[in-house]
N, C-alpha and C. Protein backbone atom coordinates (compact mmCIF):
# COMPACT_ATOMS: atom_id res chain seq x y z
N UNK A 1 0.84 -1.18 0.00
CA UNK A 1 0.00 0.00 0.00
C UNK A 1 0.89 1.24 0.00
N UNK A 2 0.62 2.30 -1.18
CA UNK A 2 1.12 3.70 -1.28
C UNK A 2 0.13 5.04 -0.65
N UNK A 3 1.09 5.53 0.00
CA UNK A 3 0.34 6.80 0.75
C UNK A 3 1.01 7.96 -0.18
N UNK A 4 0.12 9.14 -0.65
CA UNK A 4 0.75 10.43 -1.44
C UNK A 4 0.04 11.10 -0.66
N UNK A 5 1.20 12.09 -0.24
CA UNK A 5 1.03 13.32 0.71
C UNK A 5 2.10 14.43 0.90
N UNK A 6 1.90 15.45 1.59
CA UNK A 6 2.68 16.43 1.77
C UNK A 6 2.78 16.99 3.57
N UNK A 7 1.73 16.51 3.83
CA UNK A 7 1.73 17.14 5.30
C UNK A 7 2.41 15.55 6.16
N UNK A 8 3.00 16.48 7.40
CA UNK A 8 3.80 15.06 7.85
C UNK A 8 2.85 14.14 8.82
N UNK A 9 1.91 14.77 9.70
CA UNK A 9 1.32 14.16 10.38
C UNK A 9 0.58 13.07 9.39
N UNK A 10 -0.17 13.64 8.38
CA UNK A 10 -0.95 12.46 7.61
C UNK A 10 0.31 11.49 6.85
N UNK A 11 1.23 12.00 6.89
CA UNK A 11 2.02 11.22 6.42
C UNK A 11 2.36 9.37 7.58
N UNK A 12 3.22 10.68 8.59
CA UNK A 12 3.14 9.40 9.90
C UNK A 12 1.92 8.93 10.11
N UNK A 13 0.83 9.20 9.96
CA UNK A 13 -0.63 8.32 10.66
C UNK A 13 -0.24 6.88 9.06
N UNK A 14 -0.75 7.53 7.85
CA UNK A 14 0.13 6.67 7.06
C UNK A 14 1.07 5.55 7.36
N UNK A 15 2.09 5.88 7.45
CA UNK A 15 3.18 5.14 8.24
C UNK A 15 2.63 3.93 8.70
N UNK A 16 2.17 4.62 10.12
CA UNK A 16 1.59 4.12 11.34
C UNK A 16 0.50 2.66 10.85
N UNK A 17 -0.35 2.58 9.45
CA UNK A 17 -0.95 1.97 8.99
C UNK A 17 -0.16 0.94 8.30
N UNK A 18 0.69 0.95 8.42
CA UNK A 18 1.32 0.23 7.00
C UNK A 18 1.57 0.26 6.24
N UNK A 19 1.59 1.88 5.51
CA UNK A 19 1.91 2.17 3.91
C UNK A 19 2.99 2.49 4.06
N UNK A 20 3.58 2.55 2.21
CA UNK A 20 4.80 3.08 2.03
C UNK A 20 4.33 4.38 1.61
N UNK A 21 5.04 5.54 2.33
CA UNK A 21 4.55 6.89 2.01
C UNK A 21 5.67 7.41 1.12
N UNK A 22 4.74 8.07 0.13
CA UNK A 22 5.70 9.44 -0.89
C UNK A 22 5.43 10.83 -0.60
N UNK A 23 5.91 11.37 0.22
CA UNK A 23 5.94 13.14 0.28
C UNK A 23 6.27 13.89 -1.18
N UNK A 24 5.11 14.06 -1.70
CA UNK A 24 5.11 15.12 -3.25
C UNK A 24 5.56 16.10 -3.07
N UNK A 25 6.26 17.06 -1.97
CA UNK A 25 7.32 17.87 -1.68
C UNK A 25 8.55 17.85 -2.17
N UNK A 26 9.25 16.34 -1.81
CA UNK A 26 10.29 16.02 -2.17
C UNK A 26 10.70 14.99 -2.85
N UNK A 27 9.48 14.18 -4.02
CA UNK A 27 9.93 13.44 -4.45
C UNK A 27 8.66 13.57 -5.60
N UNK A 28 8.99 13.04 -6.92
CA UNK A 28 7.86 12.97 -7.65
C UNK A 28 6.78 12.01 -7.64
N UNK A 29 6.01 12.09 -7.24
CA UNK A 29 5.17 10.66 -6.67
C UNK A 29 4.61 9.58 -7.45
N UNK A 30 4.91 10.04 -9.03
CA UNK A 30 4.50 9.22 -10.41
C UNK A 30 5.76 8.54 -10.48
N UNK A 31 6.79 9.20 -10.72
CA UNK A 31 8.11 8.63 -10.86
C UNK A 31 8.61 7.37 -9.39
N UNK A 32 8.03 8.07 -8.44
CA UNK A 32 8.58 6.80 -6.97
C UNK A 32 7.57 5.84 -7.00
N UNK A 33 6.18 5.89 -7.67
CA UNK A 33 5.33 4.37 -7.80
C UNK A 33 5.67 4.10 -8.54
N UNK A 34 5.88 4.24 -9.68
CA UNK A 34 7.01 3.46 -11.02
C UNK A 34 8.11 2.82 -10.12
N UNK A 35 9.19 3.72 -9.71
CA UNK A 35 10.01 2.95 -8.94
C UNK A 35 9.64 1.88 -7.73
N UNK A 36 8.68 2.07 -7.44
CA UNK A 36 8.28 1.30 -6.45
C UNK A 36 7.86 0.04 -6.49
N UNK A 37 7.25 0.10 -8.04
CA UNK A 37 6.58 -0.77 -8.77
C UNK A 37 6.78 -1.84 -10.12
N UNK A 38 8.51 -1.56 -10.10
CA UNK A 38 9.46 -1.60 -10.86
C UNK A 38 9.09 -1.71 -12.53
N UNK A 39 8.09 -0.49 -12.44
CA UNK A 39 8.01 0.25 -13.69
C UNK A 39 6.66 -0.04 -14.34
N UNK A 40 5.68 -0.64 -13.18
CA UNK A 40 4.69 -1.40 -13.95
C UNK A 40 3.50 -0.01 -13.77
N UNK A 41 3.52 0.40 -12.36
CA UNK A 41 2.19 1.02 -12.29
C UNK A 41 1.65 0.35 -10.94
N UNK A 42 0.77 0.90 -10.42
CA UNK A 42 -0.08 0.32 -8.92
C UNK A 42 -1.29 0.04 -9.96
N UNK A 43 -1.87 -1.13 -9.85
CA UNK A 43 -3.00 -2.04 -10.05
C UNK A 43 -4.34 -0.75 -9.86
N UNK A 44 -4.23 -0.50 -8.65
CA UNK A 44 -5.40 0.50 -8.14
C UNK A 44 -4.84 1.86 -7.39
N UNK A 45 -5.70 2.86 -7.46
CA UNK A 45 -5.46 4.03 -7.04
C UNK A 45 -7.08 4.47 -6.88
N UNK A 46 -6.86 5.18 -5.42
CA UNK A 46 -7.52 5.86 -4.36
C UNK A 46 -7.43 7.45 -4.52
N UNK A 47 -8.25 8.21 -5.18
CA UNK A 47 -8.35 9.39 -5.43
C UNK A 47 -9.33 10.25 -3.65
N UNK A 48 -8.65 10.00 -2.68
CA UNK A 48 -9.90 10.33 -1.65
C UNK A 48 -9.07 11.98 -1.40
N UNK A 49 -8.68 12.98 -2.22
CA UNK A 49 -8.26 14.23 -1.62
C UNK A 49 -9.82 14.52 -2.38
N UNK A 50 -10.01 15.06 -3.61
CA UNK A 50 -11.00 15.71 -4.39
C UNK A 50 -10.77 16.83 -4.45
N UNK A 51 -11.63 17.97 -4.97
CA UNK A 51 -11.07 19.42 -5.52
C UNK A 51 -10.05 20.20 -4.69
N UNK A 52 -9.91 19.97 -3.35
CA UNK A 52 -9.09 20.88 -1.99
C UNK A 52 -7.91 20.38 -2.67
N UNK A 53 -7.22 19.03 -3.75
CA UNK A 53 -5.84 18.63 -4.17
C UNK A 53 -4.82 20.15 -3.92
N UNK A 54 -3.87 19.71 -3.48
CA UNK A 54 -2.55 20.73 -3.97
C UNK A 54 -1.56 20.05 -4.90
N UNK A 55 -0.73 21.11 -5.22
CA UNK A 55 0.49 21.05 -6.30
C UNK A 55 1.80 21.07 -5.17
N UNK A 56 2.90 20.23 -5.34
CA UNK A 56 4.04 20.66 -5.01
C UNK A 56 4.53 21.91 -5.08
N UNK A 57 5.37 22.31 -4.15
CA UNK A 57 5.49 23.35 -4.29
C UNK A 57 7.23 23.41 -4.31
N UNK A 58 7.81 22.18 -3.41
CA UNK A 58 9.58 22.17 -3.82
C UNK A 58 9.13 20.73 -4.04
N UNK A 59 10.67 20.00 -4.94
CA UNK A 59 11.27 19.04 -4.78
C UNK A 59 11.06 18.88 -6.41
N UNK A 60 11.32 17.75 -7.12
CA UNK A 60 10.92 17.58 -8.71
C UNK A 60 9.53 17.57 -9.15
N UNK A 61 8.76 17.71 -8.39
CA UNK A 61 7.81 17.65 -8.93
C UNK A 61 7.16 18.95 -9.30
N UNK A 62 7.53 20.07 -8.29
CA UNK A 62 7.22 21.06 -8.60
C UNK A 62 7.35 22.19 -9.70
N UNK A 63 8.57 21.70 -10.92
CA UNK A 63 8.68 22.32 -12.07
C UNK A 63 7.19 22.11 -12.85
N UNK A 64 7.14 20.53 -12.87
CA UNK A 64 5.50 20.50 -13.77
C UNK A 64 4.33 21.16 -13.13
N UNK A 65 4.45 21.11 -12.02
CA UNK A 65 3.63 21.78 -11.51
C UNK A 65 3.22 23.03 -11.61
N UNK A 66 4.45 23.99 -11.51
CA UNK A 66 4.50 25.44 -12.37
C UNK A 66 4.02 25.68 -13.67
N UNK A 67 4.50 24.45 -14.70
CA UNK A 67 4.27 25.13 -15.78
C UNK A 67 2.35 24.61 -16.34
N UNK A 68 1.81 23.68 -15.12
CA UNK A 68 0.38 23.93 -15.22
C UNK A 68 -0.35 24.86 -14.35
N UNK A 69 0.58 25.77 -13.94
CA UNK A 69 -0.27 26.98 -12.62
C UNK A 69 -1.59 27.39 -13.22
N UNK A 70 -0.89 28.04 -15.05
CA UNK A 70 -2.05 28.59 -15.22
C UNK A 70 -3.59 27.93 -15.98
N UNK A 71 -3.40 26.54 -15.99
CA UNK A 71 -4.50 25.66 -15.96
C UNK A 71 -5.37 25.39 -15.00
N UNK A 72 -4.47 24.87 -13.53
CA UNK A 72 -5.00 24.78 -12.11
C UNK A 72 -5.66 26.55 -12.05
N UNK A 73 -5.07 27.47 -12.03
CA UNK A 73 -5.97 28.71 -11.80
C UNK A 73 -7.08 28.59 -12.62
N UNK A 74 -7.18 28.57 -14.05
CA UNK A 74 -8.37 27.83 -14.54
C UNK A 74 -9.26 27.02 -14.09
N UNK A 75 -8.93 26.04 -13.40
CA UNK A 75 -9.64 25.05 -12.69
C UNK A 75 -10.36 25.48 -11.88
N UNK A 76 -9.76 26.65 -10.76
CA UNK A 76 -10.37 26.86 -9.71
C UNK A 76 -11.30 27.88 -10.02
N UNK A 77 -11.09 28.69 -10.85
CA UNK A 77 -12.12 30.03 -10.98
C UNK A 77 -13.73 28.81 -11.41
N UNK A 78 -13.25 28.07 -11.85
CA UNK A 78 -14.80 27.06 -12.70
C UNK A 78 -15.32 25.88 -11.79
N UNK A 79 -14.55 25.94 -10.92
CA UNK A 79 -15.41 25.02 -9.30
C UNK A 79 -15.51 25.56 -8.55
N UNK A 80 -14.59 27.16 -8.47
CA UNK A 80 -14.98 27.67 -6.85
C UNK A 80 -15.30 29.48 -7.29
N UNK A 81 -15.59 29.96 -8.33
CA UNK A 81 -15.83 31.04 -8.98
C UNK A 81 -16.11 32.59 -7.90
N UNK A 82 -16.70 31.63 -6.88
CA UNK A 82 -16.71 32.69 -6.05
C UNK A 82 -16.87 32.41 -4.43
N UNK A 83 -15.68 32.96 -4.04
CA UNK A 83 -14.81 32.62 -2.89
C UNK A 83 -15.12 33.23 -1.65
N UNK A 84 -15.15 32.67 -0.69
CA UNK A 84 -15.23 33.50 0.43
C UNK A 84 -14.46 33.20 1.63
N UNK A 85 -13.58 33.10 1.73
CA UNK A 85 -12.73 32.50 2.60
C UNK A 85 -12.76 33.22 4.09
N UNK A 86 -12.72 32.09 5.26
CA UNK A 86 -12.67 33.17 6.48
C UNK A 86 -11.71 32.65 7.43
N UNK A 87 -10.86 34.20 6.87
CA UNK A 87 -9.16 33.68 7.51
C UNK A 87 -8.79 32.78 6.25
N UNK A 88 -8.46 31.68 7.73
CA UNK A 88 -7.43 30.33 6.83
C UNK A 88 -8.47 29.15 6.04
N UNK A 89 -10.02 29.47 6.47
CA UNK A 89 -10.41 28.08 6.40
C UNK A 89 -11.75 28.71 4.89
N UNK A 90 -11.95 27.76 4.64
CA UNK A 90 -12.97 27.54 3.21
C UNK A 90 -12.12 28.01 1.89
N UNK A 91 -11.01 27.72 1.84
CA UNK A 91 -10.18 28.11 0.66
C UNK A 91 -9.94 26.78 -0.43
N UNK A 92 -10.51 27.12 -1.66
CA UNK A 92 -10.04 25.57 -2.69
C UNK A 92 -8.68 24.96 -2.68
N UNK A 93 -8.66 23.93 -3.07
CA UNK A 93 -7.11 23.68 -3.28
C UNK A 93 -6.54 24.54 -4.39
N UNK A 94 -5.44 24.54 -4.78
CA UNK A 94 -4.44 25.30 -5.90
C UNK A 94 -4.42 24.80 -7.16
N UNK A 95 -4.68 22.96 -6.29
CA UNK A 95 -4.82 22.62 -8.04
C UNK A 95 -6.08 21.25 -8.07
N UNK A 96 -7.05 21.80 -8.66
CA UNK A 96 -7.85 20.56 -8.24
C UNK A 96 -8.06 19.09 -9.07
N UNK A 97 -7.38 19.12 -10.64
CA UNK A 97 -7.11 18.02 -10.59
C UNK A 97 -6.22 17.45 -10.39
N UNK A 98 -5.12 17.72 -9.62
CA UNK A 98 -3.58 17.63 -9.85
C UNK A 98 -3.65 15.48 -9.11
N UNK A 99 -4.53 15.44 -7.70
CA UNK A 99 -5.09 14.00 -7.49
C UNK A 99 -4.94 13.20 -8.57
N UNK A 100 -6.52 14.03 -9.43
CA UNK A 100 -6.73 12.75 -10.59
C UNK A 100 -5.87 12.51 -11.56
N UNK A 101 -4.78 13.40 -12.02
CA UNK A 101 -3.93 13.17 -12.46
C UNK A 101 -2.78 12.57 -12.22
N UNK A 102 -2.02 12.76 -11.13
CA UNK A 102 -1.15 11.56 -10.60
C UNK A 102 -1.41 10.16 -10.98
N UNK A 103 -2.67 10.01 -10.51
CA UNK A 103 -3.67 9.06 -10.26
C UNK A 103 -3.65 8.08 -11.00
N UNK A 104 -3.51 8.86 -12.69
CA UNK A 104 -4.02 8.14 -13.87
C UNK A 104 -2.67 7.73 -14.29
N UNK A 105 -1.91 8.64 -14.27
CA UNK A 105 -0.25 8.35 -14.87
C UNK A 105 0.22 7.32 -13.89
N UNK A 106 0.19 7.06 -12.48
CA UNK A 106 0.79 6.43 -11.94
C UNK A 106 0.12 4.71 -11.98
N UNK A 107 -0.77 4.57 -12.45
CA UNK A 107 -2.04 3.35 -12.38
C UNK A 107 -0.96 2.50 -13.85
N UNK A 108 -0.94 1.15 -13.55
CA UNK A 108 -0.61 0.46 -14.65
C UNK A 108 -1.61 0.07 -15.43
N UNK A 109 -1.49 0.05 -16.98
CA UNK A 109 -2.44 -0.49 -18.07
C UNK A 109 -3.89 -1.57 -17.44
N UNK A 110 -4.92 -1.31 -17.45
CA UNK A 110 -6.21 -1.67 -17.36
C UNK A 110 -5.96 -1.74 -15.45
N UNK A 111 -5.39 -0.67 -15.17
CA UNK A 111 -5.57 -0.21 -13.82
C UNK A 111 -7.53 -0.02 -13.26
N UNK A 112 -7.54 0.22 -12.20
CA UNK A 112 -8.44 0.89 -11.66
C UNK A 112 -8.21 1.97 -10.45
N UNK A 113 -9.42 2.99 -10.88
CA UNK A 113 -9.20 4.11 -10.27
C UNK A 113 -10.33 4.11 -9.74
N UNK A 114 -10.74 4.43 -7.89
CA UNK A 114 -11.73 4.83 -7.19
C UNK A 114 -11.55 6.35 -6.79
N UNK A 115 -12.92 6.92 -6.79
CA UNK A 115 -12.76 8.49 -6.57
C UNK A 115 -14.08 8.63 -5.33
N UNK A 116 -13.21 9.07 -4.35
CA UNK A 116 -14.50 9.29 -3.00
C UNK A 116 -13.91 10.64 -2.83
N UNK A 117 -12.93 11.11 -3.40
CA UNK A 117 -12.87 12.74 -3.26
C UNK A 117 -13.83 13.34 -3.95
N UNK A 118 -14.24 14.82 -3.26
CA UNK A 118 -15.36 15.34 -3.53
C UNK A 118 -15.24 16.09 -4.69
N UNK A 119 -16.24 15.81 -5.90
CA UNK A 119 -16.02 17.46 -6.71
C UNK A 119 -17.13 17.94 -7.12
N UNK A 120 -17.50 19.22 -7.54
CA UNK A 120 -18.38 19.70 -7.86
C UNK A 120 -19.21 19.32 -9.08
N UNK A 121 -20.47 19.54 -9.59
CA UNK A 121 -20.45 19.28 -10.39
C UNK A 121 -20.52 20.29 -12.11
N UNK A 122 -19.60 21.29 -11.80
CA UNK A 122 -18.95 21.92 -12.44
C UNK A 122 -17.83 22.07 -13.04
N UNK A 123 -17.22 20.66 -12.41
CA UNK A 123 -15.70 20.17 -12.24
C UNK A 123 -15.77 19.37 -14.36
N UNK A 124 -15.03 20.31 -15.17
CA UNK A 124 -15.03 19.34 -16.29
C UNK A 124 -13.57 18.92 -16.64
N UNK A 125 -12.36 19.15 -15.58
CA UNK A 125 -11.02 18.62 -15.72
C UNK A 125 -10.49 17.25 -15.27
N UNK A 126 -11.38 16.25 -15.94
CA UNK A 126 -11.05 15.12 -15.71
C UNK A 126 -10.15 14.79 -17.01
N UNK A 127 -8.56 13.89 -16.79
CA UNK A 127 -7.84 13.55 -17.91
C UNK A 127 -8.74 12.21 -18.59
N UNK A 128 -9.35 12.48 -19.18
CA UNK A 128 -10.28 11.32 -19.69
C UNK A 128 -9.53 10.71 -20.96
N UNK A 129 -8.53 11.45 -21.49
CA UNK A 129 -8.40 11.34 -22.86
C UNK A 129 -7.24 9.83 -22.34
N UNK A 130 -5.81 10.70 -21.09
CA UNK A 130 -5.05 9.79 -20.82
C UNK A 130 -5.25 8.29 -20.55
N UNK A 131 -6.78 8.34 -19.45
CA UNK A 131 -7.44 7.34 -18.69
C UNK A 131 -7.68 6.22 -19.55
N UNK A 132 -8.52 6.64 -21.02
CA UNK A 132 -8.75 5.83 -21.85
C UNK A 132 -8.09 4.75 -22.66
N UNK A 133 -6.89 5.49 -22.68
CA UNK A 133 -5.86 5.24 -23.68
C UNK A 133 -4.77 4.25 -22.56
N UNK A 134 -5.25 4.09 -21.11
CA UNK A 134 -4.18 3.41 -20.62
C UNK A 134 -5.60 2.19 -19.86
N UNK A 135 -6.77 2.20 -20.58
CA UNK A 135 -7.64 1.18 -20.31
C UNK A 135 -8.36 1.20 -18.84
N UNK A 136 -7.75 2.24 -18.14
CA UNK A 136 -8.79 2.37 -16.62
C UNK A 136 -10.00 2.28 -16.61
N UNK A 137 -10.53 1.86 -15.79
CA UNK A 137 -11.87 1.02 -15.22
C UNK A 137 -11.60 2.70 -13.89
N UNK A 138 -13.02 3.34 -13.78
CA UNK A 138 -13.06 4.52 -13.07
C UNK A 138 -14.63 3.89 -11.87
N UNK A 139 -14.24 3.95 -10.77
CA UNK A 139 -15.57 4.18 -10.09
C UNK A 139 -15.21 5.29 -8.75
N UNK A 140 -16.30 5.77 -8.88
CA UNK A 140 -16.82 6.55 -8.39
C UNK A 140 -18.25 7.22 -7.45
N UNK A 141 -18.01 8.14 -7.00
CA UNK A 141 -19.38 8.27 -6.40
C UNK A 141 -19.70 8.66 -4.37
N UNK A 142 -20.57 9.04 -4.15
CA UNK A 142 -20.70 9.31 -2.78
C UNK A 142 -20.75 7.78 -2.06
N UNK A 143 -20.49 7.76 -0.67
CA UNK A 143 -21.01 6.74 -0.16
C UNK A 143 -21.93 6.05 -0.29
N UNK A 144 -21.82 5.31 -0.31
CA UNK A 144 -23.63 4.44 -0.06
C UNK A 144 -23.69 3.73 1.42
N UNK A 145 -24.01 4.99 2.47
CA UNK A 145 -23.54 4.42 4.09
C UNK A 145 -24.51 3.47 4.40
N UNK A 146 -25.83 3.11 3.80
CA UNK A 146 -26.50 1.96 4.49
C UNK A 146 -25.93 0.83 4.09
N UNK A 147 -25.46 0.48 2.62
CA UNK A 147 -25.00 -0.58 2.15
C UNK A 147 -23.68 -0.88 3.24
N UNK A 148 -23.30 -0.05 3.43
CA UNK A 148 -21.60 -0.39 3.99
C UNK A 148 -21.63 -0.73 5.67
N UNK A 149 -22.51 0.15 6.01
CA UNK A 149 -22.71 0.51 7.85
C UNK A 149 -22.74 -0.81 8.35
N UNK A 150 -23.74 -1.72 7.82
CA UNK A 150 -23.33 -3.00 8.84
C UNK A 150 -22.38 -3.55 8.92
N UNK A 151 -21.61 -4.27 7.37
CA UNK A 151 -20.28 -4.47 7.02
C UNK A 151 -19.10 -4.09 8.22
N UNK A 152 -19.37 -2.31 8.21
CA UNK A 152 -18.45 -2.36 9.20
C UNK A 152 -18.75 -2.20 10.25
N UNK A 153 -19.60 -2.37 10.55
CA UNK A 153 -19.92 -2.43 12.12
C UNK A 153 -19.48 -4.17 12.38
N UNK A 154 -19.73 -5.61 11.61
CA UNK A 154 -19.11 -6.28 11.96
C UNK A 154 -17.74 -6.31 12.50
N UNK A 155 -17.29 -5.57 11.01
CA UNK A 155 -15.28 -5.38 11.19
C UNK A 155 -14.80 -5.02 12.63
N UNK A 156 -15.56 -4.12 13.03
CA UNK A 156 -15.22 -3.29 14.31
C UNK A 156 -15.64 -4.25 15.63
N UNK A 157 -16.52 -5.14 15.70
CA UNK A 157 -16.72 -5.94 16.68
C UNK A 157 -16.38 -7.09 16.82
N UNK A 158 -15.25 -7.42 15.71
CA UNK A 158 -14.84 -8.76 15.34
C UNK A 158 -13.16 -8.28 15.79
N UNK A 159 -13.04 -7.43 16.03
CA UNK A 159 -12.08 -6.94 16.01
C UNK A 159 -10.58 -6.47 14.78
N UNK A 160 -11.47 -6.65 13.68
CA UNK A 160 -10.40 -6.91 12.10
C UNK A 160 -10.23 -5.56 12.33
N UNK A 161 -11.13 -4.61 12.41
CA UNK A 161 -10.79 -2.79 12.41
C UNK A 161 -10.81 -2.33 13.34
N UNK A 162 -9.68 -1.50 14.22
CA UNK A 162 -10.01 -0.32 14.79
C UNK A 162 -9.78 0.77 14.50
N UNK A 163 -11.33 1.34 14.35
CA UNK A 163 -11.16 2.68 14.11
C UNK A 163 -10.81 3.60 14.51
N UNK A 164 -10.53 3.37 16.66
CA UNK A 164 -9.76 4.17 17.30
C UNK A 164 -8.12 4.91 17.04
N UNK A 165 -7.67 3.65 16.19
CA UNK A 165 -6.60 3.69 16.24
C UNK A 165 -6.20 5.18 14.95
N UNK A 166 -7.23 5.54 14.46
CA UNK A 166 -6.82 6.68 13.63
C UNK A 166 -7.50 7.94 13.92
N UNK A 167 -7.80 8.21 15.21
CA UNK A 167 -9.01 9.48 15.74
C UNK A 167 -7.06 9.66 16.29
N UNK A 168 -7.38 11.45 15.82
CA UNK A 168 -6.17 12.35 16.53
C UNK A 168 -6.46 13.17 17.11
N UNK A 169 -7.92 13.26 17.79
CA UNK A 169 -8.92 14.31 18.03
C UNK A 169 -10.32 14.39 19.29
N UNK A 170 -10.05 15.12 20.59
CA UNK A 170 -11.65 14.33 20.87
C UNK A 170 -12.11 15.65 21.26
N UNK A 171 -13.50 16.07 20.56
CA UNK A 171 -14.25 17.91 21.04
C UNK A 171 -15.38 17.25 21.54
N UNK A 172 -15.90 17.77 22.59
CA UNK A 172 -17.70 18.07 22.73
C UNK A 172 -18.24 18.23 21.14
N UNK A 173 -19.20 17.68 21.53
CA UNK A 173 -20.51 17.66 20.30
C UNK A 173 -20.32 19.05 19.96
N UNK A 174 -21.12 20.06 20.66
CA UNK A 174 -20.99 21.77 20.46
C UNK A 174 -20.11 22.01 19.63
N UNK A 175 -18.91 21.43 19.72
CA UNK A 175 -17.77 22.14 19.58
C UNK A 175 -17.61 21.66 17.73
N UNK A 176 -18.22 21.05 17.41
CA UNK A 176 -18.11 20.75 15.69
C UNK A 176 -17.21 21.66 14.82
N UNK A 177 -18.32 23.09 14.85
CA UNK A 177 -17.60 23.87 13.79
C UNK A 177 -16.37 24.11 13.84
N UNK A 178 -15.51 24.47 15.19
CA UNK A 178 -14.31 24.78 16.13
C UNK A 178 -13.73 23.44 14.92
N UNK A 179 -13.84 22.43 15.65
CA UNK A 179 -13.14 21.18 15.26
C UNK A 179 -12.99 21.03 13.37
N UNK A 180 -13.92 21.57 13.07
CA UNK A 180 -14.36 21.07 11.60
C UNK A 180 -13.28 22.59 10.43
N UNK A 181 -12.95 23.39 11.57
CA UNK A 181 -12.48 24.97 11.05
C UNK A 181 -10.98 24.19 11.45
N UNK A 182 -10.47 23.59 12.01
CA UNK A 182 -8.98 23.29 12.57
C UNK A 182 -8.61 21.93 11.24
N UNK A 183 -9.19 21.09 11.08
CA UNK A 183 -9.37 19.97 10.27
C UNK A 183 -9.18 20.86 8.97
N UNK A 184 -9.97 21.71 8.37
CA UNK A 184 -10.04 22.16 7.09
C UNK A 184 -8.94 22.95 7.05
N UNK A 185 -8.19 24.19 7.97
CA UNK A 185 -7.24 24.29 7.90
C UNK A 185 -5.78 23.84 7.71
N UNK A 186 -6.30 22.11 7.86
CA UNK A 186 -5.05 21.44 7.87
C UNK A 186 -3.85 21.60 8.86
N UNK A 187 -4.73 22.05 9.88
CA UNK A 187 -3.63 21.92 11.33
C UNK A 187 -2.94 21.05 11.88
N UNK A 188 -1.50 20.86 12.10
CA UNK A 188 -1.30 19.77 12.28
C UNK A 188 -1.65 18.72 13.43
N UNK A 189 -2.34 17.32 13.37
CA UNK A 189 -2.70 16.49 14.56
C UNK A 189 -4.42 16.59 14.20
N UNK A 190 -4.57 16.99 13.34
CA UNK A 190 -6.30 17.54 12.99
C UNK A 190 -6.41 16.42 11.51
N UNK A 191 -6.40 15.30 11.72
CA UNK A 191 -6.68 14.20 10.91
C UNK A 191 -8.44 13.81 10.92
N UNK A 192 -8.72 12.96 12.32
CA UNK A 192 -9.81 12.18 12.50
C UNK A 192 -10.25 12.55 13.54
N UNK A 193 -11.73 13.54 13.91
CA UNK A 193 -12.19 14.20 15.17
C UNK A 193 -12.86 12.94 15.89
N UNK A 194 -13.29 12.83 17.10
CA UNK A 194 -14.41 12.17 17.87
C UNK A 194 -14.81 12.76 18.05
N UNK A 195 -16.06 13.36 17.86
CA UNK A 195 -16.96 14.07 18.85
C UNK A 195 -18.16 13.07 19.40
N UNK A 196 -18.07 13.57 20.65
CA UNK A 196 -18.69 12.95 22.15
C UNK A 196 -19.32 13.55 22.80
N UNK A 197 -20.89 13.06 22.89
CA UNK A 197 -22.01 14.08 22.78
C UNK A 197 -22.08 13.69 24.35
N UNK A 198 -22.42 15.14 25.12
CA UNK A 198 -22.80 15.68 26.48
C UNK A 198 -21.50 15.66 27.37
N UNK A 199 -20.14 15.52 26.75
CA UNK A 199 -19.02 15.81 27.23
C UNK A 199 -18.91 17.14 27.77
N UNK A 200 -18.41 17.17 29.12
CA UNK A 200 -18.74 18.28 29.72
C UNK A 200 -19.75 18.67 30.76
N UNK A 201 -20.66 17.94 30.34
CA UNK A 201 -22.08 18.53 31.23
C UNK A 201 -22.09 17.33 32.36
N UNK A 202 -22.86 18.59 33.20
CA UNK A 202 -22.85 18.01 34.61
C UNK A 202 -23.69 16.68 34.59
């Protein structure tokens, strides 16, 4: 299992799971699953950032990255057209397909690609042309939490999953937005909240 990231905490929680992590800071993350993969491609790829994606900003990856700035600015004016940011938090990512693109280049021939990252449906920068031409199988789509909820509610009482083991976080119920404004900021240790209703009260 491959983890692509830039922030270190999600990186170590990563880790902590069992993946082999690539920091897109300092390494190109198409080029290190090739290497990783000794040139074949990962079978499957997990698109779960969605439009919030960023671009490198140092290391090799960040030249290509530059010279699509002014596409990604394209991108964003046509999913997020009009902005309202307060402070640090409700701001798009920089580059919002930059995910699905990794995604597709790094996937070997009749790969598959799952997408639970969110996008609008204004979003028309999908590489469809690449995807095709390298035979990907694409699914997609919101949850379907009734289908899944029992499933894992077994996992969790059988003991195969704990989900404790990835909460970096515990607020009062109340406290949501607080929690949900620190998370979107990308603060570090602001991965997976608990909130725990009547915490606090007498």
């Amino acid at each position: 299992m491959l983890a692509v990231d830039n922030l270190p905490d999600r990186l170590d929680m990563a880790r902590r799971q069992g993946a082999e992590v690539v920091n897109f800071d300092e390494e190109d993350p198409v080029q290190a699953i090739q290497d990783l993969t000794g040139g074949i491609g990962a079978d499957c790829a997990i698109d779960a950032v969605g439009v919030d994606a960023e671009c490198p900003h140092h290391g090799p990856a960040a030249k290509q990255a530059k010279e699509q700035a002014a596409g990604f600015e394209k991108e964003v004016q046509a999913v997020a057209p009009v902005q309202h940011p307060d402070g640090e938090n409700w701001r798009p990512g920089q580059a919002p397909s930059q995910a699905q693109q990794w995604a597709i280049a790094a996937l070997a021939k009749a790969g598959t690609l799952s997408i639970i990252g969110v996008y609008p449906p204004d979003d028309t920068s999908f590489p469809i042309g690449k995807a095709m031409n390298k035979n990907i199988t694409i699914r997609m789509g919101n949850c379907n939490h009734r289908k899944y909820i029992p499933h894992l509610i077994d996992l969790v009482r059988s003991g195969t999953v704990d989900p404790t083991s990835i909460i970096t976080q515990q607020e009062k119920l109340e406290g949501v937005i607080d929690a949900y404004k620190a998370f979107d900021a990308r603060r570090p240790g602001w991965l997976k909240v608990e909130l725990i209703p009547g915490a606090g009260q007498a």
